[in-house]
N, C-alpha and C. Protein backbone atom coordinates (compact mmCIF):
# COMPACT_ATOMS: atom_id res chain seq x y z
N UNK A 1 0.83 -1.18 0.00
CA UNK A 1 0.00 0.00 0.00
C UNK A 1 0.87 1.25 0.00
N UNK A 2 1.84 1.17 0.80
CA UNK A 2 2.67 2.60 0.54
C UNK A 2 3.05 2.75 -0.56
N UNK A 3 3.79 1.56 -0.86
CA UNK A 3 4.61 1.44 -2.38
C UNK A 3 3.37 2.47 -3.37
N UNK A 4 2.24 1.69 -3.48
CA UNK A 4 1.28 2.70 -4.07
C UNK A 4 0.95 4.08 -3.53
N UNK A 5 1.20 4.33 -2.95
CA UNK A 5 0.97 5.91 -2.41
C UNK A 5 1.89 6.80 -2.90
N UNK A 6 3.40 6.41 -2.80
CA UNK A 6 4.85 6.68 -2.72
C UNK A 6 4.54 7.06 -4.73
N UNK A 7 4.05 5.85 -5.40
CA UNK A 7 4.03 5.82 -6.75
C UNK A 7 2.79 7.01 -7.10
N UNK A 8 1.89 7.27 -6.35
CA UNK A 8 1.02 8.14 -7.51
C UNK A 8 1.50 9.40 -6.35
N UNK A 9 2.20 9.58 -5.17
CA UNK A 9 2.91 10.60 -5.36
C UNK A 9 3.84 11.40 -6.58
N UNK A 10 4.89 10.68 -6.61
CA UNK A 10 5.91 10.85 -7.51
C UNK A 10 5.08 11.10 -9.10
N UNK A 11 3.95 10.26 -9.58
CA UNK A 11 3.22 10.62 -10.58
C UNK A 11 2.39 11.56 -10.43
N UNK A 12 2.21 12.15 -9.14
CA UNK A 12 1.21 13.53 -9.50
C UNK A 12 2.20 14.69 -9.17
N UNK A 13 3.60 14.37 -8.81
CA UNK A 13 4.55 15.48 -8.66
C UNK A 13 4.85 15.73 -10.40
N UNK A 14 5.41 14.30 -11.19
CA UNK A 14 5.80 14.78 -12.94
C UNK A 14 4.38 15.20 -13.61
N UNK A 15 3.20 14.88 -13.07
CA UNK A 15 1.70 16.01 -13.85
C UNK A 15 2.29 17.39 -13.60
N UNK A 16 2.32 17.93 -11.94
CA UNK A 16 2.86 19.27 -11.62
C UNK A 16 3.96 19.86 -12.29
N UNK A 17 5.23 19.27 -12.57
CA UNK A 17 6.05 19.92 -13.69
C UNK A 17 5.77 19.73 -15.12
N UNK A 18 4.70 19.38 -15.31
CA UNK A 18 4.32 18.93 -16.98
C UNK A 18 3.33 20.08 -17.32
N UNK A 19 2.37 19.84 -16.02
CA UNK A 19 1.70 21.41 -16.50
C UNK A 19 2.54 22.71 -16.02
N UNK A 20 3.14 22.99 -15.45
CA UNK A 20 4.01 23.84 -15.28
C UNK A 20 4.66 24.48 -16.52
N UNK A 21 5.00 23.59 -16.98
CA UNK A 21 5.70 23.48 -18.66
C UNK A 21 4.91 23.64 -19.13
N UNK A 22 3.81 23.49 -19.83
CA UNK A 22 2.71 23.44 -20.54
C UNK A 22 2.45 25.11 -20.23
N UNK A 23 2.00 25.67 -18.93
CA UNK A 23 1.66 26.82 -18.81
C UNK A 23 3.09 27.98 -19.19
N UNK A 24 3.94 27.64 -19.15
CA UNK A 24 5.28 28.33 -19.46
C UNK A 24 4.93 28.58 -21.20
N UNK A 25 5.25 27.50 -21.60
CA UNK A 25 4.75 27.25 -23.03
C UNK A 25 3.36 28.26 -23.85
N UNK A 26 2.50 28.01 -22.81
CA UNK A 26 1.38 28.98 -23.24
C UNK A 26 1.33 30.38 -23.09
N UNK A 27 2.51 30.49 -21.97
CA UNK A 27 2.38 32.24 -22.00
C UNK A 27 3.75 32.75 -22.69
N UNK A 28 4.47 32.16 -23.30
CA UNK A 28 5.88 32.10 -23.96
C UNK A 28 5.68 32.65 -25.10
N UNK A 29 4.84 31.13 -25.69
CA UNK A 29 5.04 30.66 -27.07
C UNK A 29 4.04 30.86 -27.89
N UNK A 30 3.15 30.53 -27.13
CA UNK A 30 1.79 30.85 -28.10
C UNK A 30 1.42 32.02 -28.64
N UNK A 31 1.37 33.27 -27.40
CA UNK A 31 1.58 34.42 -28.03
C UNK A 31 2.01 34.78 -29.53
N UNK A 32 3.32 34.28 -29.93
CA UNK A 32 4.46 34.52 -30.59
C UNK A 32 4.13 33.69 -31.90
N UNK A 33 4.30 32.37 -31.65
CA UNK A 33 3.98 31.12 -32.69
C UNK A 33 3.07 29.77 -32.10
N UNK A 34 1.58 29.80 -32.84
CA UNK A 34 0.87 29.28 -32.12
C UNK A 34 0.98 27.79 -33.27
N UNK A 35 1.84 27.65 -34.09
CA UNK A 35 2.27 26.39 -34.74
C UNK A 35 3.80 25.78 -34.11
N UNK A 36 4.12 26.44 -33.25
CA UNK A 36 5.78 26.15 -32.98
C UNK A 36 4.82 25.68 -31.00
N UNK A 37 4.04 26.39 -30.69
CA UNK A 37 3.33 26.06 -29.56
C UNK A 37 2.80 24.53 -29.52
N UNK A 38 1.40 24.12 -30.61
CA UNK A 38 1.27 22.77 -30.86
C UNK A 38 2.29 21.96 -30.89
N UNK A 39 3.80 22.42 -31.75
CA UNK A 39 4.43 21.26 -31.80
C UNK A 39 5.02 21.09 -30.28
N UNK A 40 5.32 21.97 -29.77
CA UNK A 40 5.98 21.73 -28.32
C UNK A 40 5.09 20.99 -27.02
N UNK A 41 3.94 21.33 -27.88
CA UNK A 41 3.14 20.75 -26.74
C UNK A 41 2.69 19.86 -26.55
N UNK A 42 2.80 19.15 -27.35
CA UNK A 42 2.70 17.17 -28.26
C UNK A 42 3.37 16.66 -26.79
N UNK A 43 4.68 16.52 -26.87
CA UNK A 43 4.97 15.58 -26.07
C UNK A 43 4.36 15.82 -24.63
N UNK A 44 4.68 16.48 -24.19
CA UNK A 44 3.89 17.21 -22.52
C UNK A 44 2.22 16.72 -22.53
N UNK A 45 1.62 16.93 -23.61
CA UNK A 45 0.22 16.61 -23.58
C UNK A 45 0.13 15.08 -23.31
N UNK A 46 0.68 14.28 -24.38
CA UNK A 46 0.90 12.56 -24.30
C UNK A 46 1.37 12.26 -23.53
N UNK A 47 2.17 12.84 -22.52
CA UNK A 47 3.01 12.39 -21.20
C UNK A 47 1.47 12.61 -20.21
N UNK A 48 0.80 13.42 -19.98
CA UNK A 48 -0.15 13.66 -19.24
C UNK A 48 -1.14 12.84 -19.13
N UNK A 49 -1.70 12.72 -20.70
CA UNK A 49 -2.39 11.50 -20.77
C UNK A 49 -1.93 10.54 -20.05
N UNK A 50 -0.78 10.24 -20.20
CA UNK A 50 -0.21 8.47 -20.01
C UNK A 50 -0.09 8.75 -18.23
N UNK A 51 0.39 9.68 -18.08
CA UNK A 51 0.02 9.69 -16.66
C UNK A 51 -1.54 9.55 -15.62
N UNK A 52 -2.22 10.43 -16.38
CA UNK A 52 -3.91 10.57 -15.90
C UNK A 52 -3.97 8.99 -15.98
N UNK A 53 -3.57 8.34 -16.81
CA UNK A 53 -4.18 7.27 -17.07
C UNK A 53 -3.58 6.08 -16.23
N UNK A 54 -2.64 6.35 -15.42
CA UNK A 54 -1.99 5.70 -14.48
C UNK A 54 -2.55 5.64 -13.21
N UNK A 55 -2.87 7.33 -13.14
CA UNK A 55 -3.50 7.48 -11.66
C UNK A 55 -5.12 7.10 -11.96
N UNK A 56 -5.67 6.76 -12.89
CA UNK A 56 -7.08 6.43 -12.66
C UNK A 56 -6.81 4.63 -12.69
N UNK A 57 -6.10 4.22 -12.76
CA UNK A 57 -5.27 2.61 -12.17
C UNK A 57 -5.01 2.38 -11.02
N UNK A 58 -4.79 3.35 -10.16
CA UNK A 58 -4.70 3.37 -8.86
C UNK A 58 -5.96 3.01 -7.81
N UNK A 59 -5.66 1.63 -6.84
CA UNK A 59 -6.69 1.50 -6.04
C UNK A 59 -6.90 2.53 -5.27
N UNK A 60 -8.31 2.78 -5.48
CA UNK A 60 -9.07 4.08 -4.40
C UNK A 60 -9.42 2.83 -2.93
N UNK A 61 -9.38 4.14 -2.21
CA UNK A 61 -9.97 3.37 -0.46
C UNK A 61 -11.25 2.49 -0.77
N UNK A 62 -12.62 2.80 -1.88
CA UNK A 62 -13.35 2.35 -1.97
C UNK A 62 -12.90 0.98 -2.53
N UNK A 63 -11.60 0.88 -3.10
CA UNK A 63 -11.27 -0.97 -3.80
C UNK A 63 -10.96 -1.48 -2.64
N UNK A 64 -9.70 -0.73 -1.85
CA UNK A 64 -9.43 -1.32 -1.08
C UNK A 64 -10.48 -2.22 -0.14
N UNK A 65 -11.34 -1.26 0.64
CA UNK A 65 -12.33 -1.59 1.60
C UNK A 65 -13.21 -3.10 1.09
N UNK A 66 -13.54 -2.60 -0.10
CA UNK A 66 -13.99 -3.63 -0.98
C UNK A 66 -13.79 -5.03 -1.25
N UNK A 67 -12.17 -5.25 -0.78
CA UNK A 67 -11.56 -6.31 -0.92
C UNK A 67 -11.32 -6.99 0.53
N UNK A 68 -11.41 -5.73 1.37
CA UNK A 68 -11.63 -6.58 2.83
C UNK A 68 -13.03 -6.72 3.19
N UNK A 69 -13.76 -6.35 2.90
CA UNK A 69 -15.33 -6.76 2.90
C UNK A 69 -15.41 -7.94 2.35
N UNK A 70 -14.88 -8.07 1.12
CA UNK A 70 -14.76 -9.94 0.58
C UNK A 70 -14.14 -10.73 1.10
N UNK A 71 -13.03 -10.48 1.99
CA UNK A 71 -12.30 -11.40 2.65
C UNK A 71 -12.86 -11.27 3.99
N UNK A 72 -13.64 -10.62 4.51
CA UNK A 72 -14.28 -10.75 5.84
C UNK A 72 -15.61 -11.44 5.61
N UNK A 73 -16.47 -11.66 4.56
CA UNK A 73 -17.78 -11.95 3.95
C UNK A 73 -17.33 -13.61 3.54
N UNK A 74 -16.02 -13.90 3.14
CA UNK A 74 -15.61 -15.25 2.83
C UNK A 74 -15.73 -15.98 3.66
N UNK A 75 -16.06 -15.97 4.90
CA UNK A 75 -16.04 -16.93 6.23
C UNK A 75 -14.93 -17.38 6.68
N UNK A 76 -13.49 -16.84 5.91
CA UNK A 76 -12.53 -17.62 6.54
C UNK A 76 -11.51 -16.25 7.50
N UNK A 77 -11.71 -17.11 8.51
CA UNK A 77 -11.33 -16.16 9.75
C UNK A 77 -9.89 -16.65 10.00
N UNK A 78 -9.50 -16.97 9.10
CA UNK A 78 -8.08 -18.01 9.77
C UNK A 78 -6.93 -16.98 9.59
N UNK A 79 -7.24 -15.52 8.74
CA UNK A 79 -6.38 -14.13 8.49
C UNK A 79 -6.89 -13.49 9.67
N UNK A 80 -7.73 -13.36 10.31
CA UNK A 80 -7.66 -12.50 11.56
C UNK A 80 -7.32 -13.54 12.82
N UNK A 81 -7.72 -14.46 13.21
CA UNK A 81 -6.97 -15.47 13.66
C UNK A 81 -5.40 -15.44 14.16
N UNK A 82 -4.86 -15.37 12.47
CA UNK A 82 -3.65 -15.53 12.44
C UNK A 82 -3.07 -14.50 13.12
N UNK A 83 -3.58 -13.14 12.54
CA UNK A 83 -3.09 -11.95 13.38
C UNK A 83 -3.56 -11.81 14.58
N UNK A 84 -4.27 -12.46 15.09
CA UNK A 84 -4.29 -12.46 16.48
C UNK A 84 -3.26 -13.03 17.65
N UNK A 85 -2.31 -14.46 17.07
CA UNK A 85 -1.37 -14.90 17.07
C UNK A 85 -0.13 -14.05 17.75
N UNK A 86 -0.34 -13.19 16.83
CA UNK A 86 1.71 -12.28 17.19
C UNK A 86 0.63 -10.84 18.63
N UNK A 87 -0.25 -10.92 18.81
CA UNK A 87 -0.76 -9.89 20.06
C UNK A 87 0.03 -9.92 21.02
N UNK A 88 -0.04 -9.43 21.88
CA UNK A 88 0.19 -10.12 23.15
C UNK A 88 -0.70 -9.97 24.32
């Protein structure tokens, strides 16, 4: 679970410098050359995509919960059990 947290951190920090860039770009370039703008903005745009599309891959609390509701609804108690084991 951290590992995933840690990961759509770091992926919503490269969105923040992508639009960053993107908005640099728009108050730069476009002004000036709004065909030299499109081309610059190709890659930054497709990086975004591919990112958005990473973080909507990401389990929300609602999967999570979801998946311990099925494993608590399965009848097998032998995972809480077990962790009951190391208590003291």
């Amino acid at each position: 679970m951290n590992e995933d947290l840690n990961r759509l951190r770091v992926t919503m920090e490269q969105m923040e410098r992508l639009l960053l860039a993107l908005n640099d770009l728009k108050e730069n370039v476009l002004p000036k050359d709004p065909g030299l703008f499109a081309t610059m903005a190709e890659g930054p745009l497709e990086d975004l995509e591919r990112l958005r599309k990473e973080v909507q891959e990401t389990p929300t609390l609602d999967d999570v919960y979801a998946i311990l509701n099925r494993r608590h609804s399965s009848g097998k108690h032998d995972q809480a059990e077990r962790h009951n084991e190391h208590q003291p």
